[in-house]
PDB file of N, CA and C in Angstrom:
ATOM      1  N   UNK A   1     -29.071  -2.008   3.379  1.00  0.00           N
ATOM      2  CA  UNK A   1     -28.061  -1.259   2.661  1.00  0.00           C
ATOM      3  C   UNK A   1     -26.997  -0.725   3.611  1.00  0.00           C
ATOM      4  N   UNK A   2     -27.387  -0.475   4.955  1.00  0.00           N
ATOM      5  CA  UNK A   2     -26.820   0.177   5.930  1.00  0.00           C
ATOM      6  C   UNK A   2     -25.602  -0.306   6.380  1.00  0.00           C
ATOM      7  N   UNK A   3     -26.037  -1.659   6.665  1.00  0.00           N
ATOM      8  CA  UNK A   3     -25.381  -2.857   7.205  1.00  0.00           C
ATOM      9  C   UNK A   3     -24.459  -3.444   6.660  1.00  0.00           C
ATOM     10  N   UNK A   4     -24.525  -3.420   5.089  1.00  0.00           N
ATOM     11  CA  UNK A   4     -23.630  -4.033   3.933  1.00  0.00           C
ATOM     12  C   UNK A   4     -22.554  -2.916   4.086  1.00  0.00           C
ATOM     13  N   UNK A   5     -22.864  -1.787   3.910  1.00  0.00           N
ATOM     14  CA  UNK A   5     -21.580  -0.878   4.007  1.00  0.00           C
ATOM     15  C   UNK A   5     -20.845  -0.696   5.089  1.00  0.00           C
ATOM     16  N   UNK A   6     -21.563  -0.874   6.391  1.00  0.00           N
ATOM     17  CA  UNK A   6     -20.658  -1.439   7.541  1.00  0.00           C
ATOM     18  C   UNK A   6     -19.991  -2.060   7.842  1.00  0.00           C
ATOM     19  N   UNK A   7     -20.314  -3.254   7.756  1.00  0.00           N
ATOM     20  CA  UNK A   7     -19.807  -4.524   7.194  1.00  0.00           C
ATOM     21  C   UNK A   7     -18.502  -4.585   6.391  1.00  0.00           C
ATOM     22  N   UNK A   8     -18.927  -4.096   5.181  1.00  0.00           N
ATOM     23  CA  UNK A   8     -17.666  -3.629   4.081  1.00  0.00           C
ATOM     24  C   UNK A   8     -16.597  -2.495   4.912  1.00  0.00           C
ATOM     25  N   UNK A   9     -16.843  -1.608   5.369  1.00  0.00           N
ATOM     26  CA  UNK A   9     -16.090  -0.621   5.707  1.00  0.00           C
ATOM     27  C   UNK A   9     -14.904  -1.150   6.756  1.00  0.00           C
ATOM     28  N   UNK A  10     -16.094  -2.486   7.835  1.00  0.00           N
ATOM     29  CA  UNK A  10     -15.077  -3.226   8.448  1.00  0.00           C
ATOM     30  C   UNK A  10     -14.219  -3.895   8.201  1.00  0.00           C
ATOM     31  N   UNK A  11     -14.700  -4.599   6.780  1.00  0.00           N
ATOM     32  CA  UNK A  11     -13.718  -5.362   5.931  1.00  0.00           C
ATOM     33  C   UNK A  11     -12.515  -4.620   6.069  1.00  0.00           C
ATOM     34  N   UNK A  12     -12.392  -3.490   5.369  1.00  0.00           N
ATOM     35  CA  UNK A  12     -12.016  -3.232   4.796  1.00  0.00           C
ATOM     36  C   UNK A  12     -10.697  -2.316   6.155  1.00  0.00           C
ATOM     37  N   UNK A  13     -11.407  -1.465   6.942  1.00  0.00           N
ATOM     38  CA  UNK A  13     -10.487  -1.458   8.212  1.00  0.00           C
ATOM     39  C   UNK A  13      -9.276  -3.091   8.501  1.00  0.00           C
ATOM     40  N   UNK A  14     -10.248  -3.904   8.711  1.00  0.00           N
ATOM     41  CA  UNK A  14      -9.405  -4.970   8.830  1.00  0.00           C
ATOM     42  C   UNK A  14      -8.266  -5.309   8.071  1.00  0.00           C
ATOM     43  N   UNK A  15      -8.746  -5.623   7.214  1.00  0.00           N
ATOM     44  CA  UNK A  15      -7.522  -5.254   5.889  1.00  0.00           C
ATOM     45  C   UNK A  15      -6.279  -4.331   5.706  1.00  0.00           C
ATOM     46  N   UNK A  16      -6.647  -3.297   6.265  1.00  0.00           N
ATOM     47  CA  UNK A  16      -5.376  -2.402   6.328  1.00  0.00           C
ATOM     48  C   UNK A  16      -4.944  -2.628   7.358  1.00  0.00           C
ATOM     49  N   UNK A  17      -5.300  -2.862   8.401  1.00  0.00           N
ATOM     50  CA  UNK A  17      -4.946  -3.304   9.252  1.00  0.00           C
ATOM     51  C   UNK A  17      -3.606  -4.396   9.263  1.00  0.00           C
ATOM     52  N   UNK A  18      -4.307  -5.236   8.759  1.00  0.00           N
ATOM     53  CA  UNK A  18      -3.373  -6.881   8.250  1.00  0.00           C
ATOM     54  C   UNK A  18      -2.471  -6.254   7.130  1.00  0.00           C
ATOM     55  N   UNK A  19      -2.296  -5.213   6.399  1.00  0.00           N
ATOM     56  CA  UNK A  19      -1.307  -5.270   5.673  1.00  0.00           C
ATOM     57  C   UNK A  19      -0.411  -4.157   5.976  1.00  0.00           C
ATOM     58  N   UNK A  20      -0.919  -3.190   6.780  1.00  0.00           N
ATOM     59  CA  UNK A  20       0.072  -2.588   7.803  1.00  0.00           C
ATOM     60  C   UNK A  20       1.158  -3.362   8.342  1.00  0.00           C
ATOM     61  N   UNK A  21       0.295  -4.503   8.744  1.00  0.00           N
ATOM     62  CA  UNK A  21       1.109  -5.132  10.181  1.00  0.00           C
ATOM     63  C   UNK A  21       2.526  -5.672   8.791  1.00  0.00           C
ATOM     64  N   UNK A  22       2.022  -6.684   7.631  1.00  0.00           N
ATOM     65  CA  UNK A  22       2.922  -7.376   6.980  1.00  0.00           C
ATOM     66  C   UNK A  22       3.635  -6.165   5.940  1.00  0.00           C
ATOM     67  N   UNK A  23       3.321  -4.473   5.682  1.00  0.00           N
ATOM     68  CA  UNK A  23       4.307  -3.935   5.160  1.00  0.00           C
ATOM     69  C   UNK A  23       5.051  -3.453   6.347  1.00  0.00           C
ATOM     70  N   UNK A  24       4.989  -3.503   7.925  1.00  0.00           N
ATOM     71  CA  UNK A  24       5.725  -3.341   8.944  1.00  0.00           C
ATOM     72  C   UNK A  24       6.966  -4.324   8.728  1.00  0.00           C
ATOM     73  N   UNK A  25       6.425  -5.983   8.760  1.00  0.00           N
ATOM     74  CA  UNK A  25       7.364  -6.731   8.760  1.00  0.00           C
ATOM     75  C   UNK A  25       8.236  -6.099   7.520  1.00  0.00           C
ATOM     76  N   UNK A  26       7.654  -6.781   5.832  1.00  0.00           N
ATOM     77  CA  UNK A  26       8.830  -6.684   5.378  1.00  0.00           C
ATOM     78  C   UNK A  26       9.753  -5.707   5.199  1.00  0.00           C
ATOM     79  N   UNK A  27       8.841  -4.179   5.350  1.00  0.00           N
ATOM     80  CA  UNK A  27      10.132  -3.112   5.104  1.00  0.00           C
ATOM     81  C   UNK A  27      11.308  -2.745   6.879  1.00  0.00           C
ATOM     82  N   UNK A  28      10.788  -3.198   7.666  1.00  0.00           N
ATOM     83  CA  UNK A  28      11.204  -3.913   8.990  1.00  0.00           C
ATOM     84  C   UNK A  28      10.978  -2.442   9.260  1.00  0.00           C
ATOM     85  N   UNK A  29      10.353  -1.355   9.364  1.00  0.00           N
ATOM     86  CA  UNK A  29       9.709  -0.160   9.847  1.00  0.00           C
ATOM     87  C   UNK A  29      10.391   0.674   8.918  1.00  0.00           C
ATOM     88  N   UNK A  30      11.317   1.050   7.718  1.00  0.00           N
ATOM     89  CA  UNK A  30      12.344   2.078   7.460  1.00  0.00           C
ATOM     90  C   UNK A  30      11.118   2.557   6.434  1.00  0.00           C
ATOM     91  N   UNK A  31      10.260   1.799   6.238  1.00  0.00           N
ATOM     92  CA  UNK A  31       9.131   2.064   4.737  1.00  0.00           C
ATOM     93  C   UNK A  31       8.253   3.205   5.255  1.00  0.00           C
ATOM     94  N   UNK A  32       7.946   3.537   3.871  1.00  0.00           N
ATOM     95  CA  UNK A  32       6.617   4.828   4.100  1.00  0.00           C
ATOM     96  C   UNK A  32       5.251   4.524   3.921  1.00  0.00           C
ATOM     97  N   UNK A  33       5.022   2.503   3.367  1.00  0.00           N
ATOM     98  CA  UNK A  33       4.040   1.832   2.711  1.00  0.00           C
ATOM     99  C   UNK A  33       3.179   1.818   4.471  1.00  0.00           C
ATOM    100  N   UNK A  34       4.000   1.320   5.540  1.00  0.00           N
ATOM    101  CA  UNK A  34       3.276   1.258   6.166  1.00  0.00           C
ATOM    102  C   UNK A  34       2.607   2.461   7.394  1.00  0.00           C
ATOM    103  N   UNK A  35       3.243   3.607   7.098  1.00  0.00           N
ATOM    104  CA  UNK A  35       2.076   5.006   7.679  1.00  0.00           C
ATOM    105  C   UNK A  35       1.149   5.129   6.549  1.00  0.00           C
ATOM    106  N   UNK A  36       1.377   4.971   5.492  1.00  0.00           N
ATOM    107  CA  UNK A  36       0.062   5.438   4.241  1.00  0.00           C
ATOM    108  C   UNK A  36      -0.841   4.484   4.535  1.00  0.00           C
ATOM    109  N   UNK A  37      -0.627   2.860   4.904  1.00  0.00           N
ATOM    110  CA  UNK A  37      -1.739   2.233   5.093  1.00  0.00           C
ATOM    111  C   UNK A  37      -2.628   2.312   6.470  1.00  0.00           C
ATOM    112  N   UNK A  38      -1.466   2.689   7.388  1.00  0.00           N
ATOM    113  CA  UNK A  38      -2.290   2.781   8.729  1.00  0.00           C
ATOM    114  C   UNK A  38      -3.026   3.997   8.865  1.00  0.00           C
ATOM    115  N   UNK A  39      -2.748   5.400   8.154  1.00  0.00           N
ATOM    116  CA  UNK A  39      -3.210   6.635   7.604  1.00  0.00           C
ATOM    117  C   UNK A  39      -4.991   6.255   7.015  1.00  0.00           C
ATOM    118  N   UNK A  40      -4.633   5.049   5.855  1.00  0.00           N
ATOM    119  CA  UNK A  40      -5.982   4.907   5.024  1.00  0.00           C
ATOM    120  C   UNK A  40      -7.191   4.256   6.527  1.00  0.00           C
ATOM    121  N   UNK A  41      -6.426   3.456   7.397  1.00  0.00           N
ATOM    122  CA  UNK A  41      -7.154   2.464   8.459  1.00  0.00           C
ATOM    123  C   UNK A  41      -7.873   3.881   9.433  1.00  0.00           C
ATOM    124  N   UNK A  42      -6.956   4.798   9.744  1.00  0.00           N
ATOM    125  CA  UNK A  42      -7.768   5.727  10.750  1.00  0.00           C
ATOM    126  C   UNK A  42      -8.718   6.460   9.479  1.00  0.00           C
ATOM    127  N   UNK A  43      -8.645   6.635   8.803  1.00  0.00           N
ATOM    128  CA  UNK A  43      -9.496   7.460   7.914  1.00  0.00           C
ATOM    129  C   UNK A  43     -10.579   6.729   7.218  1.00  0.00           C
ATOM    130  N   UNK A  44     -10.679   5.108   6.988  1.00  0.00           N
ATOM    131  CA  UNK A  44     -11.951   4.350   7.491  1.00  0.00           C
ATOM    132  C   UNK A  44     -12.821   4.049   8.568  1.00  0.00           C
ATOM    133  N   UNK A  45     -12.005   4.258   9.521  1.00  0.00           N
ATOM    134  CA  UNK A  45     -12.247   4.387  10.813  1.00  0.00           C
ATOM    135  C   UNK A  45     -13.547   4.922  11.728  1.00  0.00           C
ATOM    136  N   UNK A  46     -12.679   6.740  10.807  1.00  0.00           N
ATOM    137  CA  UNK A  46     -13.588   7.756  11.451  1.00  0.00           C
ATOM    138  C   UNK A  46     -14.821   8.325   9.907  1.00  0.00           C
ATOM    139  N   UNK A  47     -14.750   7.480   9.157  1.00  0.00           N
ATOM    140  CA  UNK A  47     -15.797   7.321   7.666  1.00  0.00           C
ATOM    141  C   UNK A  47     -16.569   6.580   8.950  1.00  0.00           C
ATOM    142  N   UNK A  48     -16.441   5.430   8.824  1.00  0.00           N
ATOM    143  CA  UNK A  48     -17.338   4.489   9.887  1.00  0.00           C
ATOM    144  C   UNK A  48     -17.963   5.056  10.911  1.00  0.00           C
ATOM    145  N   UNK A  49     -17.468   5.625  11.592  1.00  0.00           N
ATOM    146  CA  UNK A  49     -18.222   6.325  13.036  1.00  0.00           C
ATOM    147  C   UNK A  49     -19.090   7.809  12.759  1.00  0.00           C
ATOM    148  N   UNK A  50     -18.626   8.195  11.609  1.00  0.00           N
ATOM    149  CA  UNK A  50     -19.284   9.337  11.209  1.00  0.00           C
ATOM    150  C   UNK A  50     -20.546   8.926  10.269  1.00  0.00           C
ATOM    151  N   UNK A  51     -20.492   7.940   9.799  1.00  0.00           N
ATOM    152  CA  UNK A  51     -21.658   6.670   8.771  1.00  0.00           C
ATOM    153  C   UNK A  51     -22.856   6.576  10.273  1.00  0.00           C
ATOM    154  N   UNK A  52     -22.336   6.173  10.956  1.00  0.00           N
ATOM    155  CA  UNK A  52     -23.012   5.493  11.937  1.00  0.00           C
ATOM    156  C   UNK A  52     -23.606   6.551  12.906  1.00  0.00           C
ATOM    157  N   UNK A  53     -23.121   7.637  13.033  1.00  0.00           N
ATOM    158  CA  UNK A  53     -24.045   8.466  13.496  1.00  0.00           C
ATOM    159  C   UNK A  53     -24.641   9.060  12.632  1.00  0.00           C
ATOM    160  N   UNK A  54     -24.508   9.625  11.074  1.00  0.00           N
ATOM    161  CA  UNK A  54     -25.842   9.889  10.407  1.00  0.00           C
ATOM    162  C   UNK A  54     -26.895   8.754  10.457  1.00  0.00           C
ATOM    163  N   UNK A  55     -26.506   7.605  10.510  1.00  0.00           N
ATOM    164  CA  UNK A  55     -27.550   6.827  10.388  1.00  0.00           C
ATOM    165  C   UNK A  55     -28.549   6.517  11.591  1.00  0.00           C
ATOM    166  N   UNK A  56     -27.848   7.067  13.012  1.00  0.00           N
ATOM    167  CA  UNK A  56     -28.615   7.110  13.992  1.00  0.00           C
ATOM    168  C   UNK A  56     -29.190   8.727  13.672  1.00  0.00           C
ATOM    169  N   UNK A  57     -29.219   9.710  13.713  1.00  0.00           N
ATOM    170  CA  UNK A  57     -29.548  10.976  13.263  1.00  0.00           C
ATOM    171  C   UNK A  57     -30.676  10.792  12.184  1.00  0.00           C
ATOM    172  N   UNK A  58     -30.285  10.088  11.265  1.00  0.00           N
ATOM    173  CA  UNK A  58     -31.741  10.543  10.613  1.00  0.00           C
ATOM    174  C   UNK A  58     -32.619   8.619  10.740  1.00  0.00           C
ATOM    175  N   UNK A  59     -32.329   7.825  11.279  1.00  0.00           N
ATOM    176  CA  UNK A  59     -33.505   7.029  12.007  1.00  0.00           C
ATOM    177  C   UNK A  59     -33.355   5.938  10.987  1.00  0.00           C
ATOM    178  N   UNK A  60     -31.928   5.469  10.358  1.00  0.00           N
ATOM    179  CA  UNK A  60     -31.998   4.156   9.752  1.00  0.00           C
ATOM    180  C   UNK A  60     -31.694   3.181  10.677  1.00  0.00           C
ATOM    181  N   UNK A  61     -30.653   3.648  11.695  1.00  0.00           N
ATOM    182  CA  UNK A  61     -30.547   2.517  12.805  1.00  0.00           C
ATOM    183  C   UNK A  61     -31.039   3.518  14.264  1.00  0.00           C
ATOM    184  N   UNK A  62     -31.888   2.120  14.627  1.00  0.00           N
ATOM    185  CA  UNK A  62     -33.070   2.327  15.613  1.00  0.00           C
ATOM    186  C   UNK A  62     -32.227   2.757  17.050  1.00  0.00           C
ATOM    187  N   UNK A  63     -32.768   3.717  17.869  1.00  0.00           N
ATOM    188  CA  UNK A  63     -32.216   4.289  19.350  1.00  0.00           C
ATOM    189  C   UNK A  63     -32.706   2.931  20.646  1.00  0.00           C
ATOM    190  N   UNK A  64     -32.485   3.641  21.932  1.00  0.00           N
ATOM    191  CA  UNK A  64     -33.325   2.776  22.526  1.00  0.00           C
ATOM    192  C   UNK A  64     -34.480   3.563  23.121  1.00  0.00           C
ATOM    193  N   UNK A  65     -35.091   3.110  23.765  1.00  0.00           N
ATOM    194  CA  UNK A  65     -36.399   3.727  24.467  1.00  0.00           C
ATOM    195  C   UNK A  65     -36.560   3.305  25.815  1.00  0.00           C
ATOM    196  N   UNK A  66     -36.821   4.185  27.006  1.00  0.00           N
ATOM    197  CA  UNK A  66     -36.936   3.866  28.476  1.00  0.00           C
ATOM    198  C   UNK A  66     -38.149   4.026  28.818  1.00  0.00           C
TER     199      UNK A  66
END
């Protein structure tokens, strides 16, 4: 379950990503489409890294051991 939403979340980073870049091109930077999307990309971002340490915290994804 962990993994699927990771996965997805990356999707989904990626994605804004790629349509950042193409509402960059067509509004040639004067647009507001492309800070709202790069806005949504850091704010999946840090969903993701904050996912990923509850899931190390409470022991769905495994630590290492020395």
């Amino acid at each position: 379950m962990l993994k699927v939403l990771v996965v997805l979340l990356l999707v989904a980073i990626v994605g804004s990503l790629f349509s950042g870049l193409v509402f960059l091109y067509r509004d040639r930077g004067a647009g507001e489409r492309t800070a709202r999307v790069l806005t949504w990309r850091i704010g999946l971002s840090i969903a993701l890294f904050v996912l990923l340490l509850i899931g190390f915290r409470f022991g769905f994804i495994p630590g290492y051991s020395q």
